[in-house]
N, C-alpha and C. Protein backbone atom coordinates (compact mmCIF):
# COMPACT_ATOMS: atom_id res chain seq x y z
N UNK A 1 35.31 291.83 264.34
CA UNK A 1 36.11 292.95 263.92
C UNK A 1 35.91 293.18 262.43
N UNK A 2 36.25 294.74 261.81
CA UNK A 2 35.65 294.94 260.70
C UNK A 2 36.97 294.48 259.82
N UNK A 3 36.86 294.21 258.59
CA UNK A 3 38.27 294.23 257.73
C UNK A 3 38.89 295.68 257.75
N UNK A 4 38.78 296.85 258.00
CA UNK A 4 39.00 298.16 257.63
C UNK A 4 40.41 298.22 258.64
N UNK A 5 41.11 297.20 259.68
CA UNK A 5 41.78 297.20 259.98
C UNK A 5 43.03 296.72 259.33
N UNK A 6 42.74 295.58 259.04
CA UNK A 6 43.29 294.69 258.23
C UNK A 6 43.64 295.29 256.69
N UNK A 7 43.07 296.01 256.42
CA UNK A 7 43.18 297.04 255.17
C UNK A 7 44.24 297.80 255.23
N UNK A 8 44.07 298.64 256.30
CA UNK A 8 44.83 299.81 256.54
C UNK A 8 45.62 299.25 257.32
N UNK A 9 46.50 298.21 257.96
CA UNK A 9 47.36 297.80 257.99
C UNK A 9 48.17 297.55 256.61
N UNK A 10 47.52 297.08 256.16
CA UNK A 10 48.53 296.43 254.83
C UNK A 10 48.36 297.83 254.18
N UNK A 11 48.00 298.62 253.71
CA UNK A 11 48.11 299.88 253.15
C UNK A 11 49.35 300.70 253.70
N UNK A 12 49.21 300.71 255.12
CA UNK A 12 50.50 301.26 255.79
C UNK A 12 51.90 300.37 255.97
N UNK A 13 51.75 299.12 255.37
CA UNK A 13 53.24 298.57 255.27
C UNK A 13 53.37 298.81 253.81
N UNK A 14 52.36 298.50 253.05
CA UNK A 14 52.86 298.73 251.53
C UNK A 14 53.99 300.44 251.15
N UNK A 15 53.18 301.16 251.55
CA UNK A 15 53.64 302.83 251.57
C UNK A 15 55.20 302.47 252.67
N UNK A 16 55.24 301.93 253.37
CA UNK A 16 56.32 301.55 254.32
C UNK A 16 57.24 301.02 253.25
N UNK A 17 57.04 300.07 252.38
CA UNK A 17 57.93 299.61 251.14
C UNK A 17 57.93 300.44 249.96
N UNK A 18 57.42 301.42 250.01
CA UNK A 18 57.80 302.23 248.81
C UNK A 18 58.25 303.77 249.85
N UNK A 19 59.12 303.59 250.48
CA UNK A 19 59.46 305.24 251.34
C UNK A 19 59.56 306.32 250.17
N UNK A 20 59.05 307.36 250.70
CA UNK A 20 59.65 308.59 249.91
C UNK A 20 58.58 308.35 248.65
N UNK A 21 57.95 307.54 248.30
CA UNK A 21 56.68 307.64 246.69
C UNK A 21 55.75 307.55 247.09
N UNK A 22 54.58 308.30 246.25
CA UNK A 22 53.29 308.29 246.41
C UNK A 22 52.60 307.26 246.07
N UNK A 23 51.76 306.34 246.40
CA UNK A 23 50.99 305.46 245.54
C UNK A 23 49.25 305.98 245.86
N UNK A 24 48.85 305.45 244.38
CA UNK A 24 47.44 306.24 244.37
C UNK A 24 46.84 305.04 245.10
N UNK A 25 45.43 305.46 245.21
CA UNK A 25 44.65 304.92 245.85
C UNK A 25 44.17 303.51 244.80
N UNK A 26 43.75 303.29 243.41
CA UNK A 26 44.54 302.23 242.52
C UNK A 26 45.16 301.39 243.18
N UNK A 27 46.97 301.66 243.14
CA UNK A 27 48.17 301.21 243.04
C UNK A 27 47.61 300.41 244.41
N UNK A 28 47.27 301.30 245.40
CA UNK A 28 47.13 300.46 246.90
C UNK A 28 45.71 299.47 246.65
N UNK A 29 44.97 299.92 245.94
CA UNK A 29 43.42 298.56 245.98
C UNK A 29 44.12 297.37 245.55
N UNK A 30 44.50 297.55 244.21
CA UNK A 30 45.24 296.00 243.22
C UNK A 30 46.76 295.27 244.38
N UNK A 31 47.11 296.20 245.53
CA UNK A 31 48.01 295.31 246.45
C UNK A 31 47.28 294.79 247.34
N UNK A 32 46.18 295.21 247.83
CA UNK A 32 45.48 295.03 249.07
C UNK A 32 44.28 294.03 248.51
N UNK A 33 43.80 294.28 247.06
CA UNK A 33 42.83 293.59 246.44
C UNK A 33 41.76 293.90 246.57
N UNK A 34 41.16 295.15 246.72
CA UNK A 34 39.87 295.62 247.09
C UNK A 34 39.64 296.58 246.33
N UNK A 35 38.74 297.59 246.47
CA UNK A 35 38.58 298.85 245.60
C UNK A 35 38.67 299.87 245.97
N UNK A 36 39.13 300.32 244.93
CA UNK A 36 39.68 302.14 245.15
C UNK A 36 38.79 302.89 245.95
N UNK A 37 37.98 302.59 246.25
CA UNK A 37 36.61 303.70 246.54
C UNK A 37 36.75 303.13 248.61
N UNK A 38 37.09 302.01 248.49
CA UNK A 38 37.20 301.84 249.82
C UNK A 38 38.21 302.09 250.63
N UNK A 39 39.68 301.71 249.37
CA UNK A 39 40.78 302.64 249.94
C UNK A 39 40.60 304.09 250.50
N UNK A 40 40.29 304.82 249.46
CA UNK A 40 40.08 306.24 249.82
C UNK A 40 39.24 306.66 251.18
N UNK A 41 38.75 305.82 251.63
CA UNK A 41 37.60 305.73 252.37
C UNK A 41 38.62 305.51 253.99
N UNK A 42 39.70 304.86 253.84
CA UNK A 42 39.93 303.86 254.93
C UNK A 42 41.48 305.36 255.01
N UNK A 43 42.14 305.65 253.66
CA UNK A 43 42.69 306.45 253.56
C UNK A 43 42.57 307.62 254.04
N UNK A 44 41.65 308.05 254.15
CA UNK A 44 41.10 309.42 254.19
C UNK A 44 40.91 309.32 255.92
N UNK A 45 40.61 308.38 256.86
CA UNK A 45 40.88 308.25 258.04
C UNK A 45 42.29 308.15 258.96
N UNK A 46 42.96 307.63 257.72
CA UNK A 46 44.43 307.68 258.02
C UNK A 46 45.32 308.71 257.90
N UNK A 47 44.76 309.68 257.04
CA UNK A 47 45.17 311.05 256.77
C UNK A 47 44.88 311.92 258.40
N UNK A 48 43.35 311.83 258.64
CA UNK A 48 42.73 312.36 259.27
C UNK A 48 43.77 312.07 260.80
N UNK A 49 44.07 311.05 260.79
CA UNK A 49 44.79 310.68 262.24
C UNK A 49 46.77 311.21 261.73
N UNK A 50 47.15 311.60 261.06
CA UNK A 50 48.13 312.12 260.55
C UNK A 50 49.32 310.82 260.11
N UNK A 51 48.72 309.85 259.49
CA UNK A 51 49.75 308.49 259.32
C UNK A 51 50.10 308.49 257.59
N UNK A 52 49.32 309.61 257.60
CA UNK A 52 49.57 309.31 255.78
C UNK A 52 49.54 310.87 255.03
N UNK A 53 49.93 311.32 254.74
CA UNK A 53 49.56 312.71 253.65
C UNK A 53 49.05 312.31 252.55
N UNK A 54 48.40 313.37 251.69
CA UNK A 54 47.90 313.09 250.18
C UNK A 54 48.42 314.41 249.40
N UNK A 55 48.44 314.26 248.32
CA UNK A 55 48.66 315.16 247.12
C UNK A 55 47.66 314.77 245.85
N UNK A 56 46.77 315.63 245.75
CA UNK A 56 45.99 315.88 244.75
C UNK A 56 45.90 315.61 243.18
N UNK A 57 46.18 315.35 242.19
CA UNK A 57 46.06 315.83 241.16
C UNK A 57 46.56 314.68 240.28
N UNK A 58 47.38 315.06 238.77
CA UNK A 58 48.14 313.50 238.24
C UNK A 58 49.43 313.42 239.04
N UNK A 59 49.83 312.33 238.73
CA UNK A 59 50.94 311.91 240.15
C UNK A 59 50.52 312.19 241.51
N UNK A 60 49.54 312.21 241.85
CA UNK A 60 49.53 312.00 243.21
C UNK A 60 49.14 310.95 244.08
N UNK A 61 48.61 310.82 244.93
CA UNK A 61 48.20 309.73 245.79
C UNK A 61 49.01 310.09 247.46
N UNK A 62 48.97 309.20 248.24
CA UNK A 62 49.56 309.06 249.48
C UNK A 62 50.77 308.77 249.68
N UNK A 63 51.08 309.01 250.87
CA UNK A 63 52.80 308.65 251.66
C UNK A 63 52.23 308.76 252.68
N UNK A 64 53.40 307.52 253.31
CA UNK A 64 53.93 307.79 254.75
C UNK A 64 54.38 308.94 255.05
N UNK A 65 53.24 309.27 256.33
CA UNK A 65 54.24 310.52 257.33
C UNK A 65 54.03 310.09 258.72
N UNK A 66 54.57 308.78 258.72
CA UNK A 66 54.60 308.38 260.11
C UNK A 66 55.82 307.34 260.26
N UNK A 67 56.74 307.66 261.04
CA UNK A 67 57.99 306.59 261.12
C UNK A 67 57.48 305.04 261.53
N UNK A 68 57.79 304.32 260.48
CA UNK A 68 57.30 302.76 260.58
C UNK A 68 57.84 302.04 261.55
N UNK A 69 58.73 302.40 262.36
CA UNK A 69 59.52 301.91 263.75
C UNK A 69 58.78 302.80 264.51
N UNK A 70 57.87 303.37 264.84
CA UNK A 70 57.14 303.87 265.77
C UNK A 70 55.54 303.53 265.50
N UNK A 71 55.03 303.77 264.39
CA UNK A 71 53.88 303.40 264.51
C UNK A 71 53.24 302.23 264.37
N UNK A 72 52.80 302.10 265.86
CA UNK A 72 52.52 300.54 265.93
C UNK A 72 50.99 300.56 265.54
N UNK A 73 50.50 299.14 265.44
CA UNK A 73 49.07 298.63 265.08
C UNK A 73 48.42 298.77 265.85
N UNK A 74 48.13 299.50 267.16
CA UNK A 74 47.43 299.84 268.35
C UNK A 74 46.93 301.33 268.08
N UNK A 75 47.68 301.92 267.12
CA UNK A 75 47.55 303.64 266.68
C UNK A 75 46.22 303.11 265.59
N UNK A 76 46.24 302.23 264.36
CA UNK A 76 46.05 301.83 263.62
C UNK A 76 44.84 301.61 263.80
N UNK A 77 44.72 300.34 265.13
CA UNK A 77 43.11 300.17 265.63
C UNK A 77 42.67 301.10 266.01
N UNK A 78 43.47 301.90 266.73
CA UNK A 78 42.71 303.08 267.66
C UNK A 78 41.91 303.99 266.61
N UNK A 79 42.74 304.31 265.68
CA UNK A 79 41.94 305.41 264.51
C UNK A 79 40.79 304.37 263.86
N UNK A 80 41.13 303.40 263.58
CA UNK A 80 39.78 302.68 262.48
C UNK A 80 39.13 301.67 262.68
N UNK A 81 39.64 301.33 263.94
CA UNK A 81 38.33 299.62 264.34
C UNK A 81 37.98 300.01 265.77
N UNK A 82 38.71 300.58 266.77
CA UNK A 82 38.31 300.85 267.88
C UNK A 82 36.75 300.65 268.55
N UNK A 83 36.27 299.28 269.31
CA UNK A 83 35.15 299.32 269.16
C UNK A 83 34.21 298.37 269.28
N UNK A 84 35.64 297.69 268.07
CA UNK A 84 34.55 296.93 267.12
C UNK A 84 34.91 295.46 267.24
N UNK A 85 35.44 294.87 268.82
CA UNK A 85 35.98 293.39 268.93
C UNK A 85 34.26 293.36 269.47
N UNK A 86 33.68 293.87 269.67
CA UNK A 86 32.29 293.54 270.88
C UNK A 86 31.27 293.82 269.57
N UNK A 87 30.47 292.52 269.52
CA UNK A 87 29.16 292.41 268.26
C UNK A 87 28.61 293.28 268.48
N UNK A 88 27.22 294.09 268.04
CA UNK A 88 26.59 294.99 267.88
C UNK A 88 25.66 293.90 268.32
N UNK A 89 24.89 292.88 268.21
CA UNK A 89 23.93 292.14 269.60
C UNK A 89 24.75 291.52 270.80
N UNK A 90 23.35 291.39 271.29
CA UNK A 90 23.89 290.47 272.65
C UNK A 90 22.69 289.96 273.03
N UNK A 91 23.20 288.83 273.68
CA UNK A 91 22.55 287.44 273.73
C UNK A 91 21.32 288.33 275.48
N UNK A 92 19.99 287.80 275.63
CA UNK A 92 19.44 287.64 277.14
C UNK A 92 18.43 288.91 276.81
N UNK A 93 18.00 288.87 278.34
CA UNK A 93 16.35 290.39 277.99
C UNK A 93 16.71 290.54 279.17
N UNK A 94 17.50 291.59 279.39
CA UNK A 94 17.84 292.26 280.73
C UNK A 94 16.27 292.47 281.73
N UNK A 95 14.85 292.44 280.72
CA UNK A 95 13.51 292.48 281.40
C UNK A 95 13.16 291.06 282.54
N UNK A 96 14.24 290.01 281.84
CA UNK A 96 13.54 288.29 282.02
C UNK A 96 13.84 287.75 283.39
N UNK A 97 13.17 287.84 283.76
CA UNK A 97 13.42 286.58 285.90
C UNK A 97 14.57 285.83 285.91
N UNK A 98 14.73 285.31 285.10
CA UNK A 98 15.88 284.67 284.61
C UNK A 98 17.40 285.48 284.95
N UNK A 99 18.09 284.94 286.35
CA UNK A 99 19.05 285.51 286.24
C UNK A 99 20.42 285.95 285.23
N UNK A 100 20.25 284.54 284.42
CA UNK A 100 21.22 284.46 283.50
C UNK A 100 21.07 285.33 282.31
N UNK A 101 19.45 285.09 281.98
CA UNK A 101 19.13 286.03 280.48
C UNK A 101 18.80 287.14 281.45
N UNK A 102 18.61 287.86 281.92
CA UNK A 102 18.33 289.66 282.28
C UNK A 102 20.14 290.23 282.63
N UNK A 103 20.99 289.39 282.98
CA UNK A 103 22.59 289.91 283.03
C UNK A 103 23.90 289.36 282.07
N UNK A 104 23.62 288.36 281.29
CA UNK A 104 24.58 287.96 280.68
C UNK A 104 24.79 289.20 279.57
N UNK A 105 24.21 290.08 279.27
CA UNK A 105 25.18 291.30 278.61
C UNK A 105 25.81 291.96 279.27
N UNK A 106 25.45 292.10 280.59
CA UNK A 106 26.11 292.81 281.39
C UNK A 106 28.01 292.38 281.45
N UNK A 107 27.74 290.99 281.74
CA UNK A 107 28.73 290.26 281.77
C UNK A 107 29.76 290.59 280.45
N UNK A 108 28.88 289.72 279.42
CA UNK A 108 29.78 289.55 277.91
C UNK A 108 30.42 291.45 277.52
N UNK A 109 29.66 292.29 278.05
CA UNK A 109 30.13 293.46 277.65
C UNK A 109 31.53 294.11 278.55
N UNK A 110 31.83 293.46 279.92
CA UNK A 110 32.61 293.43 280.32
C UNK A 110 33.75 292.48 279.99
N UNK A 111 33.61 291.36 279.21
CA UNK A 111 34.27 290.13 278.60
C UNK A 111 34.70 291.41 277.51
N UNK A 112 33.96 291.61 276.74
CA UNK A 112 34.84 292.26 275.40
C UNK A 112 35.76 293.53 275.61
N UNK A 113 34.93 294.29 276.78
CA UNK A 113 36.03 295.49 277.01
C UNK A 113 37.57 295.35 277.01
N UNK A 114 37.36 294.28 278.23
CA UNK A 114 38.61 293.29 278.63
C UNK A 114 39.81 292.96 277.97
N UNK A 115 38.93 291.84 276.49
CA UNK A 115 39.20 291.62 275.73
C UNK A 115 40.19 292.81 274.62
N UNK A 116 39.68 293.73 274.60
CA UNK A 116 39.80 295.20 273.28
C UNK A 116 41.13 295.43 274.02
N UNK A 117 41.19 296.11 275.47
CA UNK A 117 42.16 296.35 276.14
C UNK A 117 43.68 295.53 276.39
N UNK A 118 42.92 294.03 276.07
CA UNK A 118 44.42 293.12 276.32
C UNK A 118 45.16 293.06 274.73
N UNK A 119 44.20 293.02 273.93
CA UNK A 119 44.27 293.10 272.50
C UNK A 119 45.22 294.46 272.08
N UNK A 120 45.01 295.71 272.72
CA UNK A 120 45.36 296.89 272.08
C UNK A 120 46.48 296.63 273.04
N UNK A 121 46.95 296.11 273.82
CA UNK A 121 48.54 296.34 274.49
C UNK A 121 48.86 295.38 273.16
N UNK A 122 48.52 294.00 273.15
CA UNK A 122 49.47 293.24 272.21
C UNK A 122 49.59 293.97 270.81
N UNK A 123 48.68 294.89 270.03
CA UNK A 123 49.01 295.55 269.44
C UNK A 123 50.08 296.71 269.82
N UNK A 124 50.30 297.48 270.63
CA UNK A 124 51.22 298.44 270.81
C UNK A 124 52.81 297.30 270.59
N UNK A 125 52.81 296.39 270.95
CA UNK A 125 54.19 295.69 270.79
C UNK A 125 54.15 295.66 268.97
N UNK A 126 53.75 295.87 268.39
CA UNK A 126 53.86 295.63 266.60
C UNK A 126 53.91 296.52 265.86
N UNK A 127 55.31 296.93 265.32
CA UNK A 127 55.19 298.01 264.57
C UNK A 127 54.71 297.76 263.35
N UNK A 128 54.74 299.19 261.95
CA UNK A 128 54.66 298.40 260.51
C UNK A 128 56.27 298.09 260.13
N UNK A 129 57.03 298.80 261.00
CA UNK A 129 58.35 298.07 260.38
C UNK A 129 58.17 296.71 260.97
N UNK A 130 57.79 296.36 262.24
CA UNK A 130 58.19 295.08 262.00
C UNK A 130 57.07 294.19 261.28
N UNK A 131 56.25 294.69 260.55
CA UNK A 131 55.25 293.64 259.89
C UNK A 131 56.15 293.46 258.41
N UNK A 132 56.28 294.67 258.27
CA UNK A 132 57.54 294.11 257.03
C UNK A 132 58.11 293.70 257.01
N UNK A 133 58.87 293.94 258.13
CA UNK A 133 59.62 292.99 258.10
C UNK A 133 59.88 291.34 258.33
N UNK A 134 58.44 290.97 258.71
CA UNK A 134 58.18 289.52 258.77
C UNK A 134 57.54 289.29 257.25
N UNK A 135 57.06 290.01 256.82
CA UNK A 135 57.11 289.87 255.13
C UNK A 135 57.88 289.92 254.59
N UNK A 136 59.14 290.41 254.82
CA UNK A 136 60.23 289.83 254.09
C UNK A 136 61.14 288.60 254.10
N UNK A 137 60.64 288.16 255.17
CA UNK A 137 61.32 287.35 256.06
C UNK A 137 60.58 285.11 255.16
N UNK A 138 59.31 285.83 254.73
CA UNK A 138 58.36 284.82 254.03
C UNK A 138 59.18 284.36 252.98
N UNK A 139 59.21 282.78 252.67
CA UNK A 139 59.59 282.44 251.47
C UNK A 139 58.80 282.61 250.23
C-alpha cells in the first residue's frame, strides 16, 4: 500500500482538530512531516472527492467539508489508494507446464481482491472522528 493513504488520513483528522480554520498546505506538511508539494498533491484529490474545500490566495488553504462522524477511512481509501493492497508483480509464467508457476497469479490476484474487500469493510467501521478521538485518548 502507498503512504498517500496514511497521509490523507492524518491530514483529514488534523483539519478535523482545527473545525471551522483553514490550514495551508505548509501548516498540514510540518504536522504530517512531509512536503508541501505532496500535500497539495494528495489534497487536491481530496478536494476532487468533496472531503475538503480550498480558498486561494493569503490566508487560505483547506477545510473540512465533510462531517468527521460520517466520513469513514473506506471513503478515504476509496478516493486515494484503492488498488493498491495487490503489488504491481506477480510471482509464475502463466506460459510454464508447471501447474503452479502458469496459475499462481491467477490465484494471488484473487487472494488480494479478497483481501482489499475485507479490508475496505473494516475501514467503513472508522471514522476521522473516531481516529481523533483515539488521539486524544494517547498519553
Amino acid at each position: 500500500m502507498k503512504s498517500e493513504f496514511t497521509i490523507a488520513v492524518h491530514s483529514l483528522v488534523y483539519l478535523a482538530y482545527l473545525p471551522e480554520h483553514m490550514a495551508s498546505s505548509e501548516m498540514i506538511a510540518e504536522n504530517v512531516a512531509t512536503n508541501p508539494a505532496r500535500i497539495r498533491k494528495i489534497m487536491s484529490c481530496l478536494r476532487k472527492n468533496g472531503f475538503v474545500t480550498t480558498k486561494e490566495g493569503n490566508g487560505g488553504g483547506y477545510i473540512l467539508n465533510s462531517n468527521p462522524q460520517e466520513l469513514t477511512l473506506a471513503h478515504i481509501y476509496q478516493a486515494v489508494s484503492h488498488g493498491t493492497l495487490k503489488p504491481h508483480w506477480s510471482s509464475g509464467n502463466p506460459e510454464e507446464s508447471c501447474p503452479i508457476s502458469a496459475n499462481m497469479h491467477v490465484v494471488m490476484n484473487q487472494i488480494f481482491h479478497d483481501a482489499e474487500n475485507y479490508f475496505e469493510k473494516y475501514l467503513e467501521t472508522i471514522t476521522i472522528s473516531s481516529v481523533l478521538a483515539d488521539i486524544k485518548l494517547c498519553p
